[in-house]
N, C-alpha and C. Protein backbone atom coordinates (compact mmCIF):
# COMPACT_ATOMS: atom_id res chain seq x y z
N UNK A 1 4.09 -11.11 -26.16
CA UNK A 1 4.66 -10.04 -25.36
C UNK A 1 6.12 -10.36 -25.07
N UNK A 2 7.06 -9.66 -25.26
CA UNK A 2 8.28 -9.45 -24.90
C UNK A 2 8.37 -9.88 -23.32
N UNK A 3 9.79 -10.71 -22.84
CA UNK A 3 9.68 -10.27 -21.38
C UNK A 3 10.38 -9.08 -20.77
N UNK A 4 9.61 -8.56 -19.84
CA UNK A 4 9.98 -6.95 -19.28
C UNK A 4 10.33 -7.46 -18.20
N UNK A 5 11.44 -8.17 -17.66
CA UNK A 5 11.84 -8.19 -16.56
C UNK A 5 13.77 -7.17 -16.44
N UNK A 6 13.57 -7.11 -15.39
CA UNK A 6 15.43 -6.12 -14.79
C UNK A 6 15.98 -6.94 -13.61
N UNK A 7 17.08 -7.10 -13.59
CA UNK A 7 17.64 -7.27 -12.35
C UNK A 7 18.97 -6.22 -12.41
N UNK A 8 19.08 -5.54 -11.18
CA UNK A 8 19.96 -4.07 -10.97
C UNK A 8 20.65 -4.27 -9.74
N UNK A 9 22.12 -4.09 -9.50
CA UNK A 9 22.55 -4.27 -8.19
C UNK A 9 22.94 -3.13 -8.59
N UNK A 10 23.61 -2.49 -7.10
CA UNK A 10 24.41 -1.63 -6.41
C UNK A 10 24.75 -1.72 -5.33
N UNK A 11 25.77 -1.16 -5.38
CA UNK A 11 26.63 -1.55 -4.33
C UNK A 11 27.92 0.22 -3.96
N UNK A 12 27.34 0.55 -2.66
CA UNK A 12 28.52 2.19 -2.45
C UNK A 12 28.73 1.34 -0.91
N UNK A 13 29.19 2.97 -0.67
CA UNK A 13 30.14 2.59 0.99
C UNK A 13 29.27 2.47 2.06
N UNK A 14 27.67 2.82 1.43
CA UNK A 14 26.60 2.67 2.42
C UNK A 14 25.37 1.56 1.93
N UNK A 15 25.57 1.40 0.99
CA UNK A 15 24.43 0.05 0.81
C UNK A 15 25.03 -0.86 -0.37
N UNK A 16 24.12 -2.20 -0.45
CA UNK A 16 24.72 -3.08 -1.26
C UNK A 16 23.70 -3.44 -1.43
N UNK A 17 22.64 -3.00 -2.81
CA UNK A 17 21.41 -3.91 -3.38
C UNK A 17 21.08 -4.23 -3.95
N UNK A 18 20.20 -5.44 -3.98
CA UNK A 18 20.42 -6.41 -5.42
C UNK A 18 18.79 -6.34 -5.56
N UNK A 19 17.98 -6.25 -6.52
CA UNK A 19 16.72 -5.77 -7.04
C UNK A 19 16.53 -6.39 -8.04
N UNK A 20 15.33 -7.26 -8.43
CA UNK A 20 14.68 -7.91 -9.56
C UNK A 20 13.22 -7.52 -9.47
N UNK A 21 13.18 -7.53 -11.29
CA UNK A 21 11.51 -6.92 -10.71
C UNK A 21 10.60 -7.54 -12.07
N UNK A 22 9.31 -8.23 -12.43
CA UNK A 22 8.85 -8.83 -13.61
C UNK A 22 7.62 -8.07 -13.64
N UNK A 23 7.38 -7.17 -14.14
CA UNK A 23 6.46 -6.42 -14.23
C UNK A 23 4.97 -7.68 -15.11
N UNK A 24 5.49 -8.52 -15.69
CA UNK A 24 3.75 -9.11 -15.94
C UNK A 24 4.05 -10.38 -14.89
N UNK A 25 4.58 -9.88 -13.48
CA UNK A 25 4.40 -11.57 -12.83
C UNK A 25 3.04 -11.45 -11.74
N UNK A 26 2.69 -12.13 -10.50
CA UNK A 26 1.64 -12.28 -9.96
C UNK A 26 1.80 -11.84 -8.69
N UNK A 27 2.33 -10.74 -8.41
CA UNK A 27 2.30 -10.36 -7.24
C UNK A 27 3.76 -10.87 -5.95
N UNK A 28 4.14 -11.99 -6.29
CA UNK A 28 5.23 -12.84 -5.44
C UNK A 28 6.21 -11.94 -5.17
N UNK A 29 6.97 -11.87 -4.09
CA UNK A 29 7.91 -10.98 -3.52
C UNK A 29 8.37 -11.57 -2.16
N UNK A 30 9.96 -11.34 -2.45
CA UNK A 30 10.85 -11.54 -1.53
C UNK A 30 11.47 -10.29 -0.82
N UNK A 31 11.32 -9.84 0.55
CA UNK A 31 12.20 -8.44 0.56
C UNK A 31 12.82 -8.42 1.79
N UNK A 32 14.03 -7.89 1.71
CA UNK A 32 14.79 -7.69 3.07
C UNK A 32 15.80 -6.81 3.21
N UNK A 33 15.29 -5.81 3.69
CA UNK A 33 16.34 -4.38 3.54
C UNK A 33 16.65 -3.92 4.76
N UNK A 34 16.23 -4.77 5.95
CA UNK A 34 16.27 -4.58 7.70
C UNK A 34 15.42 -3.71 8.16
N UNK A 35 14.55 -3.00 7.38
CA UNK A 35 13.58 -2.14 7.79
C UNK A 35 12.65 -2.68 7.73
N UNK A 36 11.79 -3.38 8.66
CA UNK A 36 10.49 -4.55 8.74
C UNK A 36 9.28 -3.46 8.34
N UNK A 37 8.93 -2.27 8.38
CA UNK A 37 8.03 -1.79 8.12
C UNK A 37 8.28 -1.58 6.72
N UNK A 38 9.03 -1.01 5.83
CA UNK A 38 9.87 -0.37 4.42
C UNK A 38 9.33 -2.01 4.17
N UNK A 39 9.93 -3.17 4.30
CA UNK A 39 9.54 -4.26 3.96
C UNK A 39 8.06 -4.57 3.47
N UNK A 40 7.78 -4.49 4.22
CA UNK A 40 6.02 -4.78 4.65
C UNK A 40 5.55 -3.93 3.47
N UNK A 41 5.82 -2.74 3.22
CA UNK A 41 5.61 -1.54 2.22
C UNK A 41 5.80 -2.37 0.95
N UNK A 42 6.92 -2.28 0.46
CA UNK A 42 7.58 -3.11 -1.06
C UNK A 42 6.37 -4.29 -1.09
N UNK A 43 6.50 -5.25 -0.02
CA UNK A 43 5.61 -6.29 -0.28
C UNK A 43 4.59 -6.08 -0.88
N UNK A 44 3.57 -4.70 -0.15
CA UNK A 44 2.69 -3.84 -0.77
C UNK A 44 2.30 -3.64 -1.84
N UNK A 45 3.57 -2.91 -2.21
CA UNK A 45 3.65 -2.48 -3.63
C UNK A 45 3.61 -3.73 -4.71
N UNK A 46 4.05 -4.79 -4.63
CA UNK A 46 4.56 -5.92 -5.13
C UNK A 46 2.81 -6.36 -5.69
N UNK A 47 2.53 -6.79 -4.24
CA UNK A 47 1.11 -7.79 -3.97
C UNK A 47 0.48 -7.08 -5.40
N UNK A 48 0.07 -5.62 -4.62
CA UNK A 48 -1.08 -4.84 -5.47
C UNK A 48 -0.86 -4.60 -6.65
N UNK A 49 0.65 -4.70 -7.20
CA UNK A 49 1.08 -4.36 -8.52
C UNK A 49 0.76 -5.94 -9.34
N UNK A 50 1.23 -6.64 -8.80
CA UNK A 50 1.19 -7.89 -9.73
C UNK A 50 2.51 -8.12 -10.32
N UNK A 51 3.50 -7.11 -9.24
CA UNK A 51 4.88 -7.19 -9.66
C UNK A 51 5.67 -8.46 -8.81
N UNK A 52 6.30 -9.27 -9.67
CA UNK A 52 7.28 -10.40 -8.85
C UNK A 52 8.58 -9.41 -8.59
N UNK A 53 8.63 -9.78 -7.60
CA UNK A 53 9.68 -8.38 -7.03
C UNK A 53 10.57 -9.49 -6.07
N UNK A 54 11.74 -8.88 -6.01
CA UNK A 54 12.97 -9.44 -5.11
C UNK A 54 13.51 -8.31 -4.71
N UNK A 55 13.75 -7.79 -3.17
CA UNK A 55 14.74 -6.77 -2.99
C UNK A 55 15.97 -7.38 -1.84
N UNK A 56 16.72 -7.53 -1.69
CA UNK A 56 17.75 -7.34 -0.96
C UNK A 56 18.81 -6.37 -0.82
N UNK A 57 18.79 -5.92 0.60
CA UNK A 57 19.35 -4.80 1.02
C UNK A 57 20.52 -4.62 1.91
N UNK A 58 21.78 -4.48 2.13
CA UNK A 58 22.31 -4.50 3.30
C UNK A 58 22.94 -3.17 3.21
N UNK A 59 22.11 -1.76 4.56
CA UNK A 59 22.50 -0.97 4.41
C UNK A 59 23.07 -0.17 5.76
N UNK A 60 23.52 0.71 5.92
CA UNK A 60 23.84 1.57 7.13
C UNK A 60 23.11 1.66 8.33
N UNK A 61 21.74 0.81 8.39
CA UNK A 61 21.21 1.06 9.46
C UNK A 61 21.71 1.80 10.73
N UNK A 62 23.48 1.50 11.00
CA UNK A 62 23.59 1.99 12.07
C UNK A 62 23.45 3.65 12.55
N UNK A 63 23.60 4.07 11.04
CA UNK A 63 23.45 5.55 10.67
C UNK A 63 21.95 5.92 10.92
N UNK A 64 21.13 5.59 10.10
CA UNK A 64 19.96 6.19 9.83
C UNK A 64 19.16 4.88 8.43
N UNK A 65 17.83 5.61 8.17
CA UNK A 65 17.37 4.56 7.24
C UNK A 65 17.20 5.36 6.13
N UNK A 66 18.00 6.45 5.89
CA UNK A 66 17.89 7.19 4.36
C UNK A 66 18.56 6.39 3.02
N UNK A 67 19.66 6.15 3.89
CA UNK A 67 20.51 5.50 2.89
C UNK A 67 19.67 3.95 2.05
N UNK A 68 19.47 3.32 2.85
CA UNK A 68 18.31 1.73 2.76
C UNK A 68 17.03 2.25 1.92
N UNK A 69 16.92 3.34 2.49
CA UNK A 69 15.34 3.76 1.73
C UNK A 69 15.98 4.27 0.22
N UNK A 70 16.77 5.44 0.02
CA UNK A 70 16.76 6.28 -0.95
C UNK A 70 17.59 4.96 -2.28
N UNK A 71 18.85 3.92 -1.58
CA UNK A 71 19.01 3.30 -3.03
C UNK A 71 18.40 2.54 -2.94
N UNK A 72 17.60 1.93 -2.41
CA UNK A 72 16.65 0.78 -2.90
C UNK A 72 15.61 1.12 -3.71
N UNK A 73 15.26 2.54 -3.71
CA UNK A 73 14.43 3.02 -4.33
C UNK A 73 15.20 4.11 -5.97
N UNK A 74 16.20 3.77 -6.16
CA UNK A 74 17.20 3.64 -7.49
C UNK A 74 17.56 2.99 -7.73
N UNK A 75 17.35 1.67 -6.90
CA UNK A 75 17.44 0.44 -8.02
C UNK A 75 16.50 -0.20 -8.38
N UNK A 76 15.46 0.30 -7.50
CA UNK A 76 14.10 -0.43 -8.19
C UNK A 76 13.18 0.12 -9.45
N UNK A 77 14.15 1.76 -9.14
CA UNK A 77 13.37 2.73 -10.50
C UNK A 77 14.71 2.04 -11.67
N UNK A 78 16.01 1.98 -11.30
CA UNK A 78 16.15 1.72 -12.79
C UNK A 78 15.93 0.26 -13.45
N UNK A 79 15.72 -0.76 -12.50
CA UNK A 79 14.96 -1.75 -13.07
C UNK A 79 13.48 -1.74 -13.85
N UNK A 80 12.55 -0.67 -13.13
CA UNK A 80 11.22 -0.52 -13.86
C UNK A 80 11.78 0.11 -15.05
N UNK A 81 12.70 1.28 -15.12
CA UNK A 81 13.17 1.53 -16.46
C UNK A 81 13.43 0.76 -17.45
N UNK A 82 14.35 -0.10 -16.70
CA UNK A 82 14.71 -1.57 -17.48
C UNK A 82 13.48 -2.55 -18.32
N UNK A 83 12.62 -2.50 -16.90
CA UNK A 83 11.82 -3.55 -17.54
C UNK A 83 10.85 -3.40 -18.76
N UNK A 84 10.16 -2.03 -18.53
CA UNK A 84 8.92 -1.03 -19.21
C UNK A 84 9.74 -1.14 -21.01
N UNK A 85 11.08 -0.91 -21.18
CA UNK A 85 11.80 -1.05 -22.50
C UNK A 85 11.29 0.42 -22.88
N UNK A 86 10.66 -0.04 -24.15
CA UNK A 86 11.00 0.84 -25.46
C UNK A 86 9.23 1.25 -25.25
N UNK A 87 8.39 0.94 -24.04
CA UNK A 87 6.88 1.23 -23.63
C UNK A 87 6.29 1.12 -24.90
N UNK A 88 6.41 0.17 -25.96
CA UNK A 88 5.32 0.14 -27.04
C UNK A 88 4.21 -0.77 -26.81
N UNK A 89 3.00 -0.26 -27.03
CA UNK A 89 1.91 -0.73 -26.48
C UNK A 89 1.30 -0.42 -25.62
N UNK A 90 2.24 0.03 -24.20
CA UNK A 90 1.52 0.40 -23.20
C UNK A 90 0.54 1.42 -22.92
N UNK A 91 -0.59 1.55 -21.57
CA UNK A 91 -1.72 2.43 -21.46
C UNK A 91 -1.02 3.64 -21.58
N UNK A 92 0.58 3.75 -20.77
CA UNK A 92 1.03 4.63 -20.55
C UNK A 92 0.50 5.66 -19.26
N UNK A 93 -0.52 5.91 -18.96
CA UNK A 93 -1.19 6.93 -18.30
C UNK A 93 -1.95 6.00 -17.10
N UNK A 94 -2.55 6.29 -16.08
CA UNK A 94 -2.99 5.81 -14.86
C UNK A 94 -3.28 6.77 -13.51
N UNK A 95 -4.17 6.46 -13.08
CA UNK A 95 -4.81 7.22 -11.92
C UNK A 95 -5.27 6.15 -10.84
N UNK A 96 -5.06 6.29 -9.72
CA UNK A 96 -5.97 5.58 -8.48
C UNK A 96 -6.00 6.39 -7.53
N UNK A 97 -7.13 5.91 -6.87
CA UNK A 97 -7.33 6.60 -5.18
C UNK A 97 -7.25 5.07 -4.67
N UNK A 98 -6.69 4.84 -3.05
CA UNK A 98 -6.96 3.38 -2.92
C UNK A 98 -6.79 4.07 -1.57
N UNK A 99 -7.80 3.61 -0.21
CA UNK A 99 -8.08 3.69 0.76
C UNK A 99 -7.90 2.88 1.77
N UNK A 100 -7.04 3.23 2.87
CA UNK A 100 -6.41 2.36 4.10
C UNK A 100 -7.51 2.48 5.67
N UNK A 101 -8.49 2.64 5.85
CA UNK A 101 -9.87 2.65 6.80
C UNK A 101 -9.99 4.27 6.30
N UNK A 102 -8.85 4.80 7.55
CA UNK A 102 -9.29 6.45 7.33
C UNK A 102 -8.85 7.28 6.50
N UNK A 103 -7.57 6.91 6.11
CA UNK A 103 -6.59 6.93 4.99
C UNK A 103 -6.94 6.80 3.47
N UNK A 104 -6.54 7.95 2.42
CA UNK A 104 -6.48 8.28 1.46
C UNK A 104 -5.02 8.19 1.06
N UNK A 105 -4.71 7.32 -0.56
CA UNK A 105 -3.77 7.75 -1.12
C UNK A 105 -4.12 8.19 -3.08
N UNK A 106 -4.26 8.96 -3.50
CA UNK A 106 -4.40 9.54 -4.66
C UNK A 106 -3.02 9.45 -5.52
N UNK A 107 -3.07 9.01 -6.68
CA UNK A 107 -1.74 8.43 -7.29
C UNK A 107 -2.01 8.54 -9.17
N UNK A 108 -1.22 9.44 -9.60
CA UNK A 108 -1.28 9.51 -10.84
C UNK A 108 0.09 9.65 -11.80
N UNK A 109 -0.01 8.61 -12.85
CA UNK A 109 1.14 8.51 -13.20
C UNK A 109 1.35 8.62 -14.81
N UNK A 110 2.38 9.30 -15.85
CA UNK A 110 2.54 8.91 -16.84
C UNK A 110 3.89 8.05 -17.25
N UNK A 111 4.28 6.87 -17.77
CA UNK A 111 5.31 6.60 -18.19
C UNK A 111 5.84 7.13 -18.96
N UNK A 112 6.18 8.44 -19.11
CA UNK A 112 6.65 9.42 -19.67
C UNK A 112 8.29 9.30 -20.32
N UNK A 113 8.75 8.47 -19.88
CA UNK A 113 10.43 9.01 -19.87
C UNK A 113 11.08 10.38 -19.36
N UNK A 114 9.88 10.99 -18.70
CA UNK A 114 10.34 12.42 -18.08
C UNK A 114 10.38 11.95 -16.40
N UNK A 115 10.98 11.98 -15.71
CA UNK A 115 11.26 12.13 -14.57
C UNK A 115 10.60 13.54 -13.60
N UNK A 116 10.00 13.46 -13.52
CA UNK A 116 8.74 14.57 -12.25
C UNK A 116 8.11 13.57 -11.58
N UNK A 117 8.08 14.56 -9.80
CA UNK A 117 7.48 14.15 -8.99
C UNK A 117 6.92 15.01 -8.33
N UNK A 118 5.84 14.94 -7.67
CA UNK A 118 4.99 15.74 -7.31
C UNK A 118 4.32 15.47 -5.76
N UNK A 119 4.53 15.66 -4.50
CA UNK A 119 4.04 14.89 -3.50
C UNK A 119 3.01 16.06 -2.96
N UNK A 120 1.58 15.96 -2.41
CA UNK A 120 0.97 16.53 -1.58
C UNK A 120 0.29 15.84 0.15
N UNK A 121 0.35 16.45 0.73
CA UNK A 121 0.16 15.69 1.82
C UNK A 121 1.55 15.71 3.15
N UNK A 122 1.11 14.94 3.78
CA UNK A 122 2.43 14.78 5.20
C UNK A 122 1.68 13.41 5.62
N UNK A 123 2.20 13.12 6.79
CA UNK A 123 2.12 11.79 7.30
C UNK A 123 2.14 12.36 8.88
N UNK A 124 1.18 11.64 9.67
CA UNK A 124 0.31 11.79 11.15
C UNK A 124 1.65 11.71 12.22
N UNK A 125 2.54 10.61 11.44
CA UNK A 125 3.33 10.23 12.56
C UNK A 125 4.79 10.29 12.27
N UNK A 126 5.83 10.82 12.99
CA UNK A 126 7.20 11.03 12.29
C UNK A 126 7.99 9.19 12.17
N UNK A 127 7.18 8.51 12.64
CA UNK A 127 7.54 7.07 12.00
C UNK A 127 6.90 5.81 12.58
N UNK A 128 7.38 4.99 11.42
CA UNK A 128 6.16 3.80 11.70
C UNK A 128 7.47 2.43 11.28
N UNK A 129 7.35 1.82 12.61
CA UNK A 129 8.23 0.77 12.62
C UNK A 129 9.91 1.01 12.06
N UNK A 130 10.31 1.85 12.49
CA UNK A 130 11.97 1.65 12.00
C UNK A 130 11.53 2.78 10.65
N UNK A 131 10.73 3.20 9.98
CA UNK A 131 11.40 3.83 9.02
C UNK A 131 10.38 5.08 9.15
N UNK A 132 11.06 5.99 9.15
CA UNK A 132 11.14 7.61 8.92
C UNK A 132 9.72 8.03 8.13
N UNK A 133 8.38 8.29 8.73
CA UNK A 133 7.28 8.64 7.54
C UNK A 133 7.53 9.75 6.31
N UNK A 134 8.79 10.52 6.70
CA UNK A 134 8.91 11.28 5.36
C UNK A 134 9.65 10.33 3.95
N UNK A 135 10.50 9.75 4.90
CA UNK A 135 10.99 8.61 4.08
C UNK A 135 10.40 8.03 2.68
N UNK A 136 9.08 7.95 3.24
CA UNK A 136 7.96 7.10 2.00
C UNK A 136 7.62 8.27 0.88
N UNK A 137 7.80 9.41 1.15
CA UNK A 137 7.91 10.04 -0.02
C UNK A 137 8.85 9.90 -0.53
N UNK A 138 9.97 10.40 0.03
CA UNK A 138 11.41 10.37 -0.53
C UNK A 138 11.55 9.21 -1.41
N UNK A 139 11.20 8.18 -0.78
CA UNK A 139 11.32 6.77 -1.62
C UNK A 139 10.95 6.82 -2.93
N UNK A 140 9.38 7.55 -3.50
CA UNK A 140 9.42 7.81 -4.40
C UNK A 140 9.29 8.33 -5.13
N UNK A 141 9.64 9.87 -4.42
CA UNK A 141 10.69 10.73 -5.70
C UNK A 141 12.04 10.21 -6.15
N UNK A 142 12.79 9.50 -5.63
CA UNK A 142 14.00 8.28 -6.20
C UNK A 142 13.31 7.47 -6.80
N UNK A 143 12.42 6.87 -6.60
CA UNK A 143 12.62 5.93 -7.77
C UNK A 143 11.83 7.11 -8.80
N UNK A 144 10.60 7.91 -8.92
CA UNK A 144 10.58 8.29 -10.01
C UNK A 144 11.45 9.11 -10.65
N UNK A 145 12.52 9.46 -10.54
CA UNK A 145 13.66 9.42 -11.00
C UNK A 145 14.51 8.94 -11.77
N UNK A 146 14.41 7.53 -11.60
CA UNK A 146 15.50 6.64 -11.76
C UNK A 146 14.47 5.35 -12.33
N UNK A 147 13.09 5.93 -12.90
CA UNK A 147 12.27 5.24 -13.35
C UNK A 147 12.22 5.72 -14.61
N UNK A 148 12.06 7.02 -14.58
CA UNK A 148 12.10 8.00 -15.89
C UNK A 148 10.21 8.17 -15.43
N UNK A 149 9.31 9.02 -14.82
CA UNK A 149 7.74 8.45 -14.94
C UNK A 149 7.86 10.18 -14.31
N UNK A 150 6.71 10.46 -14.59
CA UNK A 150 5.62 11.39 -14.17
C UNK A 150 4.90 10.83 -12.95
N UNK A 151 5.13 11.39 -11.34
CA UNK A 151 4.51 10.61 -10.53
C UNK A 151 3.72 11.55 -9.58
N UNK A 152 2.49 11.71 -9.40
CA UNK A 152 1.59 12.88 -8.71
C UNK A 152 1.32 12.27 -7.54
N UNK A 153 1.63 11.86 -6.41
CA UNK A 153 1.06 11.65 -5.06
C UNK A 153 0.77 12.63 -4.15
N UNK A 154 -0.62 11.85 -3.54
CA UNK A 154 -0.65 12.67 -2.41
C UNK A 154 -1.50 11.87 -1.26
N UNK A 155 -1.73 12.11 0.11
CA UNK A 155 -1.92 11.15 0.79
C UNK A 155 -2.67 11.93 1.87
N UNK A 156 -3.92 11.25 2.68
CA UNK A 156 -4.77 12.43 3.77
C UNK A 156 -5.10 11.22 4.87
N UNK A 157 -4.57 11.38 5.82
CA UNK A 157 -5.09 10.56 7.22
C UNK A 157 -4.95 10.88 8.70
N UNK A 158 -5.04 9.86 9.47
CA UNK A 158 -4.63 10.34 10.59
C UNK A 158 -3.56 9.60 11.45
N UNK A 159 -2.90 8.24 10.71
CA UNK A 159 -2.26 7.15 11.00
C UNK A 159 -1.24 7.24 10.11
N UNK A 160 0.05 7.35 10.38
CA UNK A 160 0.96 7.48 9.00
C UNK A 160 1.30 6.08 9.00
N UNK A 161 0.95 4.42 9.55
CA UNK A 161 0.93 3.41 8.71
C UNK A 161 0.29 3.16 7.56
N UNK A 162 -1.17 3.63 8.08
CA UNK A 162 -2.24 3.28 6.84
C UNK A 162 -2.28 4.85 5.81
N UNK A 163 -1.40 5.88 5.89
CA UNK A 163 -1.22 6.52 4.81
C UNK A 163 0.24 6.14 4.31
N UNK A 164 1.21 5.80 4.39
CA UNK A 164 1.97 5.38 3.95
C UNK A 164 1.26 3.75 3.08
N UNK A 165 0.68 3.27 3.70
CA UNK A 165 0.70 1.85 3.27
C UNK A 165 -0.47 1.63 1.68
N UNK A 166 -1.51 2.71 2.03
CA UNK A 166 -1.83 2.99 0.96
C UNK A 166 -1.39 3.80 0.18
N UNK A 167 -0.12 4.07 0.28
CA UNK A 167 0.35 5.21 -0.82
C UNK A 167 1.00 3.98 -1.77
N UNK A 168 1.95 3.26 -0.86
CA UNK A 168 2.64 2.07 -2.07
C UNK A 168 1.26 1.32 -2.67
N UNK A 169 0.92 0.70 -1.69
CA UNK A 169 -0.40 0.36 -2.59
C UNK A 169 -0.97 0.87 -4.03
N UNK A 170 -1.08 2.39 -3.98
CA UNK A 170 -2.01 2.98 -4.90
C UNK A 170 -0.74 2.90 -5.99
N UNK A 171 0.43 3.13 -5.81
CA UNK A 171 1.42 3.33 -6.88
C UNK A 171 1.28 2.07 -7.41
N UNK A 172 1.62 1.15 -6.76
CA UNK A 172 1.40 -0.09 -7.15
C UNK A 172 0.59 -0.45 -8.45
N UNK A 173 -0.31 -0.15 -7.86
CA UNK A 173 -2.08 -0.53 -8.92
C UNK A 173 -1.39 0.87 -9.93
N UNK A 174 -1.07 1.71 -9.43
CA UNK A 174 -1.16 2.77 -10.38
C UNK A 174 -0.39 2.26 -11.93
N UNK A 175 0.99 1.93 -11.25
CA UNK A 175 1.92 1.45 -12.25
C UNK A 175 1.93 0.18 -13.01
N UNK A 176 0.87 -1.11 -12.57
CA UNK A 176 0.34 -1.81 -12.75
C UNK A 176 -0.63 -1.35 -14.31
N UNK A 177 -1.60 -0.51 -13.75
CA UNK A 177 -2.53 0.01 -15.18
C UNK A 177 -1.82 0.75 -16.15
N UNK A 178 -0.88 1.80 -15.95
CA UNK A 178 -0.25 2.60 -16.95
C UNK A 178 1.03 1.50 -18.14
N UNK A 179 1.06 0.05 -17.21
CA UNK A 179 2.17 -0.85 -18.00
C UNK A 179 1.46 -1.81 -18.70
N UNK A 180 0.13 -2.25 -18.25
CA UNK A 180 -0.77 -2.88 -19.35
C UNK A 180 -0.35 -2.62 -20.53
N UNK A 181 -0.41 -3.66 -21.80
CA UNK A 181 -0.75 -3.92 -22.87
C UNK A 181 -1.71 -3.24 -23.25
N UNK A 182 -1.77 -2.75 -25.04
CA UNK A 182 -3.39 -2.07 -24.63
C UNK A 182 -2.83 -2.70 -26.48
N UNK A 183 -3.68 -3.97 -26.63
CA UNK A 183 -3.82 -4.79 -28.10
C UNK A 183 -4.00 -3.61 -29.32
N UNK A 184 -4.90 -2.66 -28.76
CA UNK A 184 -5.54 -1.77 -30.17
C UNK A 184 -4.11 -1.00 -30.47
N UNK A 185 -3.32 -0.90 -29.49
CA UNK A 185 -1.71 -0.27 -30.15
C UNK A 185 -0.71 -0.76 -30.94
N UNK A 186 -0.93 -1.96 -31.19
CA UNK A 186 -0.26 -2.94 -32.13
C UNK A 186 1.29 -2.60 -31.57
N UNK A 187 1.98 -2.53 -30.59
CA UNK A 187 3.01 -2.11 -30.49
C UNK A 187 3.65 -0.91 -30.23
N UNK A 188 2.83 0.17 -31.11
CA UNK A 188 3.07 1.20 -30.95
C UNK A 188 3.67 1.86 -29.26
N UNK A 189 4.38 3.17 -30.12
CA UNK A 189 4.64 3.62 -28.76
C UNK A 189 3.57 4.98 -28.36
N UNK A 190 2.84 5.20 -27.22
CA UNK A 190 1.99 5.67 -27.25
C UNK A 190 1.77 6.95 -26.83
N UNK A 191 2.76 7.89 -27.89
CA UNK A 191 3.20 9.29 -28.18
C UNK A 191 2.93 9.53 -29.68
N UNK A 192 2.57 10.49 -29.85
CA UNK A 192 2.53 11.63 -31.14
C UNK A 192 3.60 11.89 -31.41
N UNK A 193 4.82 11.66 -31.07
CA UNK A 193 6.26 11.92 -30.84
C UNK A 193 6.74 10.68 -31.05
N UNK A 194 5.75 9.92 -31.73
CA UNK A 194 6.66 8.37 -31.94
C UNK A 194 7.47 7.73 -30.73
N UNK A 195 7.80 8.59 -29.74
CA UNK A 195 9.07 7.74 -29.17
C UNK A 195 8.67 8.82 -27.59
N UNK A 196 9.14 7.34 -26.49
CA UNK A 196 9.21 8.28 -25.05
C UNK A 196 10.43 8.10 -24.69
């Protein structure tokens, strides 16, 4: 296997972030973007993905947490861009439901090279620890964006920690299965279209 790893900085007049991401590593993750909950989230995503992830963030907090949320979440999509390559071999395609007690998050994804996002649902509470519950969508319609992916979420609870927290979660695992290896492809890229 090729290694699929990215490292992506950016840097504007409102954030400065530096993002690494190893899509076949074991979960390990470093993150610090001053938003302890957004943190806690990535970690999330990281653990359940099996992604070795690094984020560092230094952003506008004094403003608001759009800015911290929205490029961290374009540099982490164009690193998965980065990392995924030329997707030969991969499942490509992926589905999860993954459940937080009362909390539902439903998550379906294609590595498409098409950029769509799709969110259903809202969140119980207008925020959970420092960051904004609409936020966690927003987060990733940017990165699927800036991922290039087909991304269907949607989320049902009554706690917007544990629906937010299983939403990264489920992407996580989601994007986890659709980047698998799948041996019977010999490489291939896994379009009728030869190419994504």
């Amino acid at each position: 296997m090729t290694d699929r790893t990215a490292a992506v900085t950016r840097e504007t007049a409102e954030t400065d972030v530096a993002v690494t991401l190893d899509l076949d590593g074991d979960g390990e993750h470093t993150v610090d973007t001053g938003i302890g909950f957004f943190d806690h989230m990535l970690a999330a995503f990281a653990k359940h993905g099996l992604f070795d992830v690094t984020v560092r963030c230094d952003g506008d907090l004094d403003v608001d947490d759009h800015h911290t949320v929205e490029d961290v979440g374009i540099a982490l999509g164009a690193a998965f861009s980065e990392a995924v390559g030329e997707k030969r071999g991969i499942q490509r395609f992926a589905d999860r439901r993954v459940p937080l007690d009362e909390a539902v998050a439903s998550v379906v994804v294609d590595v498409s090279g098409r950029a769509v996002y799709e969110f259903d649902g809202g969140f119980s509470q207008p925020t959970v620890g420092g960051l904004t519950s609409r936020m966690a969508a927003h987060f990733w319609r940017t990165f699927a964006t800036h991922a290039a992916v087909t991304l269907h979420c949607g989320v049902d609870g009554e706690n917007a920690h544990h629906e937010i927290e299983a939403l990264f979660k489920g992407v996580g695992r989601a994007l986890d299965d659709a980047t698998r290896i799948d041996q019977r492809r010999a490489g291939e890229t896994p379009s009728t279209k030869g190419d994504l």
